[in-house]
PDB file of N, CA and C in Angstrom:
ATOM      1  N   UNK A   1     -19.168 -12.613  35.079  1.00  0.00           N
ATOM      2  CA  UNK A   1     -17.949 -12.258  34.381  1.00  0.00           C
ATOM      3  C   UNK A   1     -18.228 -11.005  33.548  1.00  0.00           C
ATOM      4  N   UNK A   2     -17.677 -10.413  34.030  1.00  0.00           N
ATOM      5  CA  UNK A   2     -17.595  -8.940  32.912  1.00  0.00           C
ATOM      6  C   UNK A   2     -16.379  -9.094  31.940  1.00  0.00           C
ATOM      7  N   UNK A   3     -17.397  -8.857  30.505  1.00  0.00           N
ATOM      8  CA  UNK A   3     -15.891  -8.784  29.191  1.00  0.00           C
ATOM      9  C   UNK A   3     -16.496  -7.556  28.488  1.00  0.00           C
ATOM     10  N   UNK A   4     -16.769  -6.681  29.145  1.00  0.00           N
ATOM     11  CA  UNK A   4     -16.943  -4.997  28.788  1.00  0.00           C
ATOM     12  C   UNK A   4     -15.771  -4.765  28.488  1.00  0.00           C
ATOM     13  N   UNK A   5     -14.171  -4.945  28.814  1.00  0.00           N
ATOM     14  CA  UNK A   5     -12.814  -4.278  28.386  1.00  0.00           C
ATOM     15  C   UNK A   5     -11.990  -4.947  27.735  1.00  0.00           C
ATOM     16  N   UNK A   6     -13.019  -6.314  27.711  1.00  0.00           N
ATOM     17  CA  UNK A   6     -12.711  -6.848  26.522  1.00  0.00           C
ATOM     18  C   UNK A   6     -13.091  -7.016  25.245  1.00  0.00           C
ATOM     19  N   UNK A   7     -14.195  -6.708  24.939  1.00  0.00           N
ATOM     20  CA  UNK A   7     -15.194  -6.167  24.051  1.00  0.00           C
ATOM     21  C   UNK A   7     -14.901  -5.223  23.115  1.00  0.00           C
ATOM     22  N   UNK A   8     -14.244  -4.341  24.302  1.00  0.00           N
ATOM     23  CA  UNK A   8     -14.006  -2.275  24.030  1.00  0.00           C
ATOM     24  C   UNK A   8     -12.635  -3.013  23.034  1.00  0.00           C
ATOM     25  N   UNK A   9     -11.863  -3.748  23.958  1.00  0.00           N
ATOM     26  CA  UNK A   9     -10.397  -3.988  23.498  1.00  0.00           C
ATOM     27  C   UNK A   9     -10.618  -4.731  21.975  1.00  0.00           C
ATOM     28  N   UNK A  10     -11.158  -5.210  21.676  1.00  0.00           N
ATOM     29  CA  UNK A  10     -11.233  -6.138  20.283  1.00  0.00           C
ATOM     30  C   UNK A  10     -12.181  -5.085  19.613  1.00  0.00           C
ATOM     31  N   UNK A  11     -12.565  -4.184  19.873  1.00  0.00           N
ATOM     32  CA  UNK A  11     -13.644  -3.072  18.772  1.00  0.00           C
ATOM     33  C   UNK A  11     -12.210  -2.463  18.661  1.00  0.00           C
ATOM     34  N   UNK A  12     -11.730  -1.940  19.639  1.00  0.00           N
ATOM     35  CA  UNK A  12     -10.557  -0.875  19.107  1.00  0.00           C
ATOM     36  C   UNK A  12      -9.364  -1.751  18.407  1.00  0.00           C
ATOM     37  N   UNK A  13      -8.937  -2.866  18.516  1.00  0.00           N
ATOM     38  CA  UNK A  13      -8.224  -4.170  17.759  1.00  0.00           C
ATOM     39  C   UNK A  13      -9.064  -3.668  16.288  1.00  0.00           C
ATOM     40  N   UNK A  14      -9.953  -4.259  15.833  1.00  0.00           N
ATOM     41  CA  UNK A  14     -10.597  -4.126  14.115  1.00  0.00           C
ATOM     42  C   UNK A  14     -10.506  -2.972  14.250  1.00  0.00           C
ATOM     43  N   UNK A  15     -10.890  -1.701  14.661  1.00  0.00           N
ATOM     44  CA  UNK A  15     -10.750  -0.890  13.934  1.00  0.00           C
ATOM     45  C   UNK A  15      -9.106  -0.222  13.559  1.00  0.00           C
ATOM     46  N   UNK A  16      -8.549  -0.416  14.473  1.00  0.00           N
ATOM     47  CA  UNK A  16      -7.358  -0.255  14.134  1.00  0.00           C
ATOM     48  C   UNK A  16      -6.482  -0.712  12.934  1.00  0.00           C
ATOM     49  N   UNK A  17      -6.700  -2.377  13.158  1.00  0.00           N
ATOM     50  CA  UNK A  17      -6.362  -3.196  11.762  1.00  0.00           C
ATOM     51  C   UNK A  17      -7.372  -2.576  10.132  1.00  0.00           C
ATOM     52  N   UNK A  18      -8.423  -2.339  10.562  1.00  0.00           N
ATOM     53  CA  UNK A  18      -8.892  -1.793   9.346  1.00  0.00           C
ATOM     54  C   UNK A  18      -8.362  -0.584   8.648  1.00  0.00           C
ATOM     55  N   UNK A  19      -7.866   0.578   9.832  1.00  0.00           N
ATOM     56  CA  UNK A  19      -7.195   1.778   9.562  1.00  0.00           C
ATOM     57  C   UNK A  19      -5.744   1.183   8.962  1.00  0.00           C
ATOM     58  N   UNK A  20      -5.229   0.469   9.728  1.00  0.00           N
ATOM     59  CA  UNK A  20      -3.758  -0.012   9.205  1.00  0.00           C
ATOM     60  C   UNK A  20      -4.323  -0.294   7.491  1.00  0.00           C
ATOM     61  N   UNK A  21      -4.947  -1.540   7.454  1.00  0.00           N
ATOM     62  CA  UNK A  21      -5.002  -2.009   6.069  1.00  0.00           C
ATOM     63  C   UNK A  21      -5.376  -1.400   5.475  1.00  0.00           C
ATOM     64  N   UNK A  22      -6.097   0.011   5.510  1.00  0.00           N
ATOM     65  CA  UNK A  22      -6.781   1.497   4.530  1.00  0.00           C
ATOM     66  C   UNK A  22      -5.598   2.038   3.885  1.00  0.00           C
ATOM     67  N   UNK A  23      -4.709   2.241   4.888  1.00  0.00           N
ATOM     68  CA  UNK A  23      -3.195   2.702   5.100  1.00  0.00           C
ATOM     69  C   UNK A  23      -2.104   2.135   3.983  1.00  0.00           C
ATOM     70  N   UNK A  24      -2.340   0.988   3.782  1.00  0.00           N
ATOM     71  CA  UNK A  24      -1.402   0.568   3.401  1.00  0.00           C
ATOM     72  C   UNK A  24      -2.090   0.485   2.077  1.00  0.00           C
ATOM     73  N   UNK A  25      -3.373   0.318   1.310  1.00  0.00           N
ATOM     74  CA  UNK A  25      -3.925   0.661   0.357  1.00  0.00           C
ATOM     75  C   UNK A  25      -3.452   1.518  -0.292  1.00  0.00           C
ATOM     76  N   UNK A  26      -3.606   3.163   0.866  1.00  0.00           N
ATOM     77  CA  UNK A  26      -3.488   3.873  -0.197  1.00  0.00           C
ATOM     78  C   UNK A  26      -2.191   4.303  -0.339  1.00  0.00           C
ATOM     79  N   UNK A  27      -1.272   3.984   0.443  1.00  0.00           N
ATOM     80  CA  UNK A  27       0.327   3.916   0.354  1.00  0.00           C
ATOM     81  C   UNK A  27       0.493   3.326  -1.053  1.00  0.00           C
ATOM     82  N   UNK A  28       0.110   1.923  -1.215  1.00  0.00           N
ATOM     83  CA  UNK A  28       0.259   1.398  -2.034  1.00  0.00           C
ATOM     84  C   UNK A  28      -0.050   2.409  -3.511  1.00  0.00           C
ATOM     85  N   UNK A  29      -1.152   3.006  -3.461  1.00  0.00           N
ATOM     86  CA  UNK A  29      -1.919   3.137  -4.638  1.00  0.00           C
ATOM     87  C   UNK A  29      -0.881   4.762  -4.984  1.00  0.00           C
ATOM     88  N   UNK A  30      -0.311   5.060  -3.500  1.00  0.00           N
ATOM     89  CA  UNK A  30       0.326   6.655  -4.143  1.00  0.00           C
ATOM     90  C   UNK A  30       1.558   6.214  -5.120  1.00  0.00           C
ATOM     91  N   UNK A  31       2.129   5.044  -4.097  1.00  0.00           N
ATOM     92  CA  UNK A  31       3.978   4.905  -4.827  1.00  0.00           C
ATOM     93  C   UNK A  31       3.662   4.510  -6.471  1.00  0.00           C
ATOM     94  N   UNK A  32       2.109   3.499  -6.602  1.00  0.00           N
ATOM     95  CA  UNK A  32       2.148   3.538  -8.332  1.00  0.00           C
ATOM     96  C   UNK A  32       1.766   4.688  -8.831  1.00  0.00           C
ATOM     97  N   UNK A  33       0.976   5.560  -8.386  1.00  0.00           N
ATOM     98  CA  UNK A  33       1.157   6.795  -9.201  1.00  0.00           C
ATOM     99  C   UNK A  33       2.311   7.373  -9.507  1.00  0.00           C
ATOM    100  N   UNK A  34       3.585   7.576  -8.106  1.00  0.00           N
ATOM    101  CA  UNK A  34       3.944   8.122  -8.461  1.00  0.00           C
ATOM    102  C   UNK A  34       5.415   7.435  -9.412  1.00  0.00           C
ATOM    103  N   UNK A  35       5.554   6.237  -9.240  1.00  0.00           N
ATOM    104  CA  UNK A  35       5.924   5.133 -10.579  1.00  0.00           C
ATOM    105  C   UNK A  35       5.472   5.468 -12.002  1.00  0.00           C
ATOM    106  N   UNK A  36       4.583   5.788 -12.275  1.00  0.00           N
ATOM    107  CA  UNK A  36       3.683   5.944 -13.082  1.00  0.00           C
ATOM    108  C   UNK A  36       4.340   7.301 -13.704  1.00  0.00           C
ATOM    109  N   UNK A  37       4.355   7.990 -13.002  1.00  0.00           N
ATOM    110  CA  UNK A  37       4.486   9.442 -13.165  1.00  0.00           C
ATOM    111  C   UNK A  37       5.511   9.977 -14.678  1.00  0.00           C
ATOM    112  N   UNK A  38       4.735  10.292 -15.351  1.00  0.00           N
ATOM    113  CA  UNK A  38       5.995  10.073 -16.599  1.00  0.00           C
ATOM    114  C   UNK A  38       7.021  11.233 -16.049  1.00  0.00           C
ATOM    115  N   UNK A  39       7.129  12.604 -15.474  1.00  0.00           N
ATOM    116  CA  UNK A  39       7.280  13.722 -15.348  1.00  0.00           C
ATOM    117  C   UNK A  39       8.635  13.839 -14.230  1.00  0.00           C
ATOM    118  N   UNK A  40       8.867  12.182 -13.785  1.00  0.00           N
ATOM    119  CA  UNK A  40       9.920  12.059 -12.485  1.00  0.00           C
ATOM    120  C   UNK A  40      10.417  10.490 -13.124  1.00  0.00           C
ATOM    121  N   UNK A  41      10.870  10.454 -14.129  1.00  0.00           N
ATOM    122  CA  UNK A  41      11.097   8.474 -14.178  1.00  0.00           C
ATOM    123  C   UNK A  41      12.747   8.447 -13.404  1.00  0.00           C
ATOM    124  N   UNK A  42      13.669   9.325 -13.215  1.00  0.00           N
ATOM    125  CA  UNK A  42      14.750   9.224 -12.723  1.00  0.00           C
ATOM    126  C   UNK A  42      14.979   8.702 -11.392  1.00  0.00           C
ATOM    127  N   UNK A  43      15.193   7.730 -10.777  1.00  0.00           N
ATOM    128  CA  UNK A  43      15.513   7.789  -9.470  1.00  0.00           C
ATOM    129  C   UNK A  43      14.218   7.082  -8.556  1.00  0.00           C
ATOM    130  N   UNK A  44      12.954   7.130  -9.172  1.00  0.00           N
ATOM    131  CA  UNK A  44      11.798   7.064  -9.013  1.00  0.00           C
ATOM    132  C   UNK A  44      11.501   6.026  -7.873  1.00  0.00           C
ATOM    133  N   UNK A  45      12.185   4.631  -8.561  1.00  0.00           N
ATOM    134  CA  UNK A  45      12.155   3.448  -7.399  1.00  0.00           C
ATOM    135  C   UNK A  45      13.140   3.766  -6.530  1.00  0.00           C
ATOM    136  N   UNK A  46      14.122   4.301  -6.204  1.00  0.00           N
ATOM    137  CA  UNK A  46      14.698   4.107  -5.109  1.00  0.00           C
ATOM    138  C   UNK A  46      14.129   4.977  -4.281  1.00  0.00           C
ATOM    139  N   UNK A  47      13.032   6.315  -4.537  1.00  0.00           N
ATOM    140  CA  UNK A  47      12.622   7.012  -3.862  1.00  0.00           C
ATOM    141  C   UNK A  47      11.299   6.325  -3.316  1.00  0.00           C
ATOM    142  N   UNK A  48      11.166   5.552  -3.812  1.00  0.00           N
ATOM    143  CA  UNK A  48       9.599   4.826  -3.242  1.00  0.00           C
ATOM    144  C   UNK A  48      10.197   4.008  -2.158  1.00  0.00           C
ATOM    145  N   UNK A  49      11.316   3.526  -2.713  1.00  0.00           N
ATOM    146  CA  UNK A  49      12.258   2.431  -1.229  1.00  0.00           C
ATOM    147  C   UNK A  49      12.423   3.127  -0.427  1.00  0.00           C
ATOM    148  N   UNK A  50      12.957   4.746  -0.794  1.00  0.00           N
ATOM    149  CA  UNK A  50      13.624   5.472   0.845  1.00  0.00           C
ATOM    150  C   UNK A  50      12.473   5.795   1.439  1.00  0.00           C
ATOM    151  N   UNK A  51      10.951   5.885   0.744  1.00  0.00           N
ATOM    152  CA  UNK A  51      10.346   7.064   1.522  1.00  0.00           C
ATOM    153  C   UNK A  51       9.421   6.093   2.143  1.00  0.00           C
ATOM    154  N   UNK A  52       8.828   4.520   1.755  1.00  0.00           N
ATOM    155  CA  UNK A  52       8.471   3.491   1.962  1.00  0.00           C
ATOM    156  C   UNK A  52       8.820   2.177   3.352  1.00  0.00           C
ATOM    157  N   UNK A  53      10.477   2.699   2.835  1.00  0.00           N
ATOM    158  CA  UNK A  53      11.008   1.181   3.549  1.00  0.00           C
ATOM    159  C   UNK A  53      10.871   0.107   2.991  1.00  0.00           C
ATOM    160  N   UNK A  54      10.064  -0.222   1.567  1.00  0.00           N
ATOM    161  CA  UNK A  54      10.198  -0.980   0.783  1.00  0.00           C
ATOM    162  C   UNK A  54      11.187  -1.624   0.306  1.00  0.00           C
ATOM    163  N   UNK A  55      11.731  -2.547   0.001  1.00  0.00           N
ATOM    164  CA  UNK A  55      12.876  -3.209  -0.940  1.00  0.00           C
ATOM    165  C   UNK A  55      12.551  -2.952  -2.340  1.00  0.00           C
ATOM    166  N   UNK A  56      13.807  -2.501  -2.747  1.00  0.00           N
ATOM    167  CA  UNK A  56      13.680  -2.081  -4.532  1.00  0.00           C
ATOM    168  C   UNK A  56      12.871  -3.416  -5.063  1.00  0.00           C
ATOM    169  N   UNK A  57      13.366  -4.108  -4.556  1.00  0.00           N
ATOM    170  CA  UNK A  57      12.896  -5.624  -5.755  1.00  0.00           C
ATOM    171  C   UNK A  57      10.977  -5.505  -5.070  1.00  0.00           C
ATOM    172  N   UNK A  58      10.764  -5.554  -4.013  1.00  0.00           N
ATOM    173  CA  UNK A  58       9.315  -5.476  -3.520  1.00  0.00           C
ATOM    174  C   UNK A  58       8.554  -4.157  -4.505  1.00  0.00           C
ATOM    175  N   UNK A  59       9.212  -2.901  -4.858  1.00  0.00           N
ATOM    176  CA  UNK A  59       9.249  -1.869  -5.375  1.00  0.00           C
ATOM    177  C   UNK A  59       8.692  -2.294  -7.128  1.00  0.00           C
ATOM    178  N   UNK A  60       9.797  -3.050  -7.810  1.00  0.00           N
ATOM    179  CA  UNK A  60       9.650  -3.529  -8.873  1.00  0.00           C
ATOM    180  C   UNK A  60       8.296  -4.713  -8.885  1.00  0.00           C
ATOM    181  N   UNK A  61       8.316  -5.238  -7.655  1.00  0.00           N
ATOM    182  CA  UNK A  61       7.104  -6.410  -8.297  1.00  0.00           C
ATOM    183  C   UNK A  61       5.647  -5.389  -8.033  1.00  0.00           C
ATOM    184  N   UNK A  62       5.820  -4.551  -7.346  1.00  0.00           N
ATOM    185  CA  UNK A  62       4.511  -3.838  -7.428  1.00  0.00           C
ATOM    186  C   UNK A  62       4.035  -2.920  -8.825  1.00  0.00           C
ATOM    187  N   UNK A  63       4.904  -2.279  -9.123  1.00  0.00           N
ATOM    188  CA  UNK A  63       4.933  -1.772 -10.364  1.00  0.00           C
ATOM    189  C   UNK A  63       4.508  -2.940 -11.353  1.00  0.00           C
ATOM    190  N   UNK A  64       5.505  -4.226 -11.381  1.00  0.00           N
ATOM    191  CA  UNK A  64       4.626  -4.580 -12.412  1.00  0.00           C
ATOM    192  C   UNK A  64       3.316  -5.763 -12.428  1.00  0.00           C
ATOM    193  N   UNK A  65       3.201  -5.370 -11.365  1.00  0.00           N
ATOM    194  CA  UNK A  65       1.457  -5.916 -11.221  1.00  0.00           C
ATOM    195  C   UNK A  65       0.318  -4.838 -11.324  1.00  0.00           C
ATOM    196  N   UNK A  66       1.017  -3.721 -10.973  1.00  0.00           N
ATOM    197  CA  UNK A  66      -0.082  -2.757 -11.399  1.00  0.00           C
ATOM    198  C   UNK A  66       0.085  -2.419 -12.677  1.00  0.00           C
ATOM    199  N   UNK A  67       1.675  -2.868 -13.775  1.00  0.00           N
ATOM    200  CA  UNK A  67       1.377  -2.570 -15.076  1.00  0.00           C
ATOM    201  C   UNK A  67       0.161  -4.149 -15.726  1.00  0.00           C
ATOM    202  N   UNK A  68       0.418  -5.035 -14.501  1.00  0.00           N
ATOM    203  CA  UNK A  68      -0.414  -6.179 -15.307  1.00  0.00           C
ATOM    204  C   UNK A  68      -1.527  -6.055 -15.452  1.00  0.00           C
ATOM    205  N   UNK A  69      -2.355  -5.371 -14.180  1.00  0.00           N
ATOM    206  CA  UNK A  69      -3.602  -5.098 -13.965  1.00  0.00           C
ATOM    207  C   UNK A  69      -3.973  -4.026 -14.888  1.00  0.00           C
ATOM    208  N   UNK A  70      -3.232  -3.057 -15.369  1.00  0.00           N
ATOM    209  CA  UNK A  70      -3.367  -1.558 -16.332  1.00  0.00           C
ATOM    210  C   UNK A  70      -4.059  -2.489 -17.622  1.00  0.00           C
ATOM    211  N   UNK A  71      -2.556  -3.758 -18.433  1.00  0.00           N
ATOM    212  CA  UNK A  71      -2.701  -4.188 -19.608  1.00  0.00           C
ATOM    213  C   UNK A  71      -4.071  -5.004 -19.603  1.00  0.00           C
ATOM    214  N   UNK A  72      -4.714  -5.774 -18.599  1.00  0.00           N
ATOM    215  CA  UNK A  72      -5.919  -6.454 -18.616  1.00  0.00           C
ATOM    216  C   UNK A  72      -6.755  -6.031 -19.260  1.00  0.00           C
ATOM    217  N   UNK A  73      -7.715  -6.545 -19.798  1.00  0.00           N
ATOM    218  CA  UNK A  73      -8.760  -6.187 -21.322  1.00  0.00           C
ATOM    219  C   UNK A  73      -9.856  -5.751 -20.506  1.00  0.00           C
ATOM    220  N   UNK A  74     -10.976  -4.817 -20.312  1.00  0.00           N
ATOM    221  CA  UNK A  74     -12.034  -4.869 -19.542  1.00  0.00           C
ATOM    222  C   UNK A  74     -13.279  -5.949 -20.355  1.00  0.00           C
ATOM    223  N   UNK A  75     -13.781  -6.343 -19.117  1.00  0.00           N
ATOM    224  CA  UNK A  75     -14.579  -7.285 -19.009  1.00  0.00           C
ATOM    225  C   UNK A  75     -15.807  -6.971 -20.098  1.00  0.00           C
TER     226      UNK A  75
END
């Protein structure tokens, strides 16, 4: 039994999913910056929804988990 193209097929499967989930990291990590951004507060979330595909309310709970994680005391 040869699983050589299947092998190939599940290396290129993880790496793909790993690129996806990198992806969506740093997606994630731009829209709180640019949430964050004191210099644009107008309009701010609905532009993370249009440019995202996000839902405003998905929009809002991210923001404030990254304000939860900001307020956390360091260790």
């Amino acid at each position: 039994m040869d699983t050589a193209k299947l092998e190939l097929a599940a290396k290129r499967y993880r790496e793909a999913e790993e690129a996806f989930n990198a992806a969506g990291l740093d997606l994630q990590a731009e829209a709180v910056a640019l949430l964050r951004d004191p210099d644009d507060p107008t309009g701010v979330h609905s532009t993370v929804a249009d440019v995202t595909g996000w839902t405003p309310g998905y929009v809002q709970q991210l923001q404030a988990v990254a304000d939860a994680e900001e307020e956390e005391p360091a260790p």
